[in-house]
C-alpha atoms as a PDB file:
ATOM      1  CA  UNK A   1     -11.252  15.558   3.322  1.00  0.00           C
ATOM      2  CA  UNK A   2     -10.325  18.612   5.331  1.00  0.00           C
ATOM      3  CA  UNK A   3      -6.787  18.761   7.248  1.00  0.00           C
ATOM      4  CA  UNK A   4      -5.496  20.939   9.539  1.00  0.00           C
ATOM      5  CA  UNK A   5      -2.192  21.357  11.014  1.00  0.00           C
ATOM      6  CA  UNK A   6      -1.432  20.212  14.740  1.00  0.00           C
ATOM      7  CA  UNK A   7       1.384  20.217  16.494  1.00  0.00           C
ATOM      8  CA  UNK A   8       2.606  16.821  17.697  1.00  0.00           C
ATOM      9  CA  UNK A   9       4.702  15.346  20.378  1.00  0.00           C
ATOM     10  CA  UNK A  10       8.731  14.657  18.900  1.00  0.00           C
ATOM     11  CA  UNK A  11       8.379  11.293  20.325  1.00  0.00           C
ATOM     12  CA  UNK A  12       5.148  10.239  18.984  1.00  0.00           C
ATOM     13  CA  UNK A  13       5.545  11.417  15.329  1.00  0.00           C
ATOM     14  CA  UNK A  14       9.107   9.834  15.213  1.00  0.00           C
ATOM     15  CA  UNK A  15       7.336   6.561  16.795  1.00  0.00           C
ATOM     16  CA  UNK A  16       4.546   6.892  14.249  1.00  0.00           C
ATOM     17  CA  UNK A  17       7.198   7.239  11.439  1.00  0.00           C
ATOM     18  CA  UNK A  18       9.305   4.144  12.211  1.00  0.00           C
ATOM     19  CA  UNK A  19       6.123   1.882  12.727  1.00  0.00           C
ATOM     20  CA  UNK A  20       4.304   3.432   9.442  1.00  0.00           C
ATOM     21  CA  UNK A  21       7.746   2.592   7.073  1.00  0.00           C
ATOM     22  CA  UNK A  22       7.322  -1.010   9.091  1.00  0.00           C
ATOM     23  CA  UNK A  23       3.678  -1.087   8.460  1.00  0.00           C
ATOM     24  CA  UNK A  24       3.674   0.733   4.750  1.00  0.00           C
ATOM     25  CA  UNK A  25       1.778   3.675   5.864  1.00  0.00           C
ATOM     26  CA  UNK A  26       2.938   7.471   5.801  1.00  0.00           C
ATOM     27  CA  UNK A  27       3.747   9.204   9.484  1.00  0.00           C
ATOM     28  CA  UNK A  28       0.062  11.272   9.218  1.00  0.00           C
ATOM     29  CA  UNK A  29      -1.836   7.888   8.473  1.00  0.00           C
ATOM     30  CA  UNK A  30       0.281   6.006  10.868  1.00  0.00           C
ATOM     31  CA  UNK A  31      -1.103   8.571  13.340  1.00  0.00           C
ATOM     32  CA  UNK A  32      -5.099   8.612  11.812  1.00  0.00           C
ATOM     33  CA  UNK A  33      -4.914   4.576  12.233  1.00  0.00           C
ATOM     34  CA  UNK A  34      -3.531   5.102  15.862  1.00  0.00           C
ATOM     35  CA  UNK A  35      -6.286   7.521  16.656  1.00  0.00           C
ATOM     36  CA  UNK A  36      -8.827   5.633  14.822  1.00  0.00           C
ATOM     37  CA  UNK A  37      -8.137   2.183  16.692  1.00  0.00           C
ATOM     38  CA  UNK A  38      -8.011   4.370  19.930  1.00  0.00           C
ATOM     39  CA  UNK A  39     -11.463   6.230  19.129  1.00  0.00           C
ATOM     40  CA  UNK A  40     -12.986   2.619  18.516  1.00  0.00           C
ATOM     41  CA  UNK A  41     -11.449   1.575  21.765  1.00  0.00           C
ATOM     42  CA  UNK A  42     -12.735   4.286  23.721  1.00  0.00           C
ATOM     43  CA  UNK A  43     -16.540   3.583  22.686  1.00  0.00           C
ATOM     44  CA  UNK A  44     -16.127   0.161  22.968  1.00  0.00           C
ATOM     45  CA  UNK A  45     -13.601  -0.441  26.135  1.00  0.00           C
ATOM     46  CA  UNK A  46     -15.671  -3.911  26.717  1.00  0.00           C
ATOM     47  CA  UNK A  47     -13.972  -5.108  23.161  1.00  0.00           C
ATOM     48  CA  UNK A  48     -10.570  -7.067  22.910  1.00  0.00           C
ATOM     49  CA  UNK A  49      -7.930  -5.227  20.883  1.00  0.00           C
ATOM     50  CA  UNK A  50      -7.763  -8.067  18.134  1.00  0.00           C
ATOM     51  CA  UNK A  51     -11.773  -7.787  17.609  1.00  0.00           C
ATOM     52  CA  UNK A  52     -11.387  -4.035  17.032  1.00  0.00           C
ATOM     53  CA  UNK A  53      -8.539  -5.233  14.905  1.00  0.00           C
ATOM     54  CA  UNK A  54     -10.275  -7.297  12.524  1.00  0.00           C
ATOM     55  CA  UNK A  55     -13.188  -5.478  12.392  1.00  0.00           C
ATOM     56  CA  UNK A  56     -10.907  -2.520  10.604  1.00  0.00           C
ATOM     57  CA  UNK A  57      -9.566  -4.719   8.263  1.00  0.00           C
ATOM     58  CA  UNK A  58     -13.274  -6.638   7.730  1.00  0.00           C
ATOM     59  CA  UNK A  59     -14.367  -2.795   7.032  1.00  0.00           C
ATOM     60  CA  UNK A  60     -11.417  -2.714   4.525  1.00  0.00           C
ATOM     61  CA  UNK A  61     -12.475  -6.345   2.190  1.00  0.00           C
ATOM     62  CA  UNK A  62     -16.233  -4.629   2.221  1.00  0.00           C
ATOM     63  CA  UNK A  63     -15.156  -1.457   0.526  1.00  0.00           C
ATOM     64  CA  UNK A  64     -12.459  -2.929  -1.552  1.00  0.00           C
ATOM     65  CA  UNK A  65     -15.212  -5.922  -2.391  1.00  0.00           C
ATOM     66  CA  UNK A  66     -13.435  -8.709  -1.660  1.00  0.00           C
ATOM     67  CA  UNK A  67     -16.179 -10.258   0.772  1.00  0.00           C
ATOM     68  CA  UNK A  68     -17.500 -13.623   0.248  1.00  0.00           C
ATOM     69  CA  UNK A  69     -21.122 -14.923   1.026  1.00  0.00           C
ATOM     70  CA  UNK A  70     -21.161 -17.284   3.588  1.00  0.00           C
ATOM     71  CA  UNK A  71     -23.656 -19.875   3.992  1.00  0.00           C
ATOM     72  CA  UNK A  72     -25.008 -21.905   7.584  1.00  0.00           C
ATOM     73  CA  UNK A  73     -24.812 -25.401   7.604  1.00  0.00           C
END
């Protein structure tokens, strides 16, 4: 994975820092999972926030395996 430096807003990366310690992510990847969520929202704007939301963390359980089969009926 390639990274670049950018330079940032004060506000936002102090933001991003307080709610990645809260949410147990580093300032940069409290920033990717901002810009990811607002990426998906952007090509998706009919979605709710909450299905975006869960579909991340679905996407998560697949590639850490931890889906189950479910059956119909």
């Amino acid at each position: 994975m390639a990274t670049a430096s950018i330079r940032l807003d004060e506000d936002l990366v102090q933001k991003a820092s307080i709610i990645g310690k809260a949410m147990n992510r580093s300032t940069p990847k409290q920033i990717e999972h901002w810009a990811k969520i607002g990426e998906m929202m952007e090509d998706n704007p009919d979605l709710p926030y909450e299905f975006v939301k869960q579909a991340i963390i679905a996407k998560a359980e697949k590639d850490a395996g931890k889906l189950e089969v479910y059956t119909f009926g």
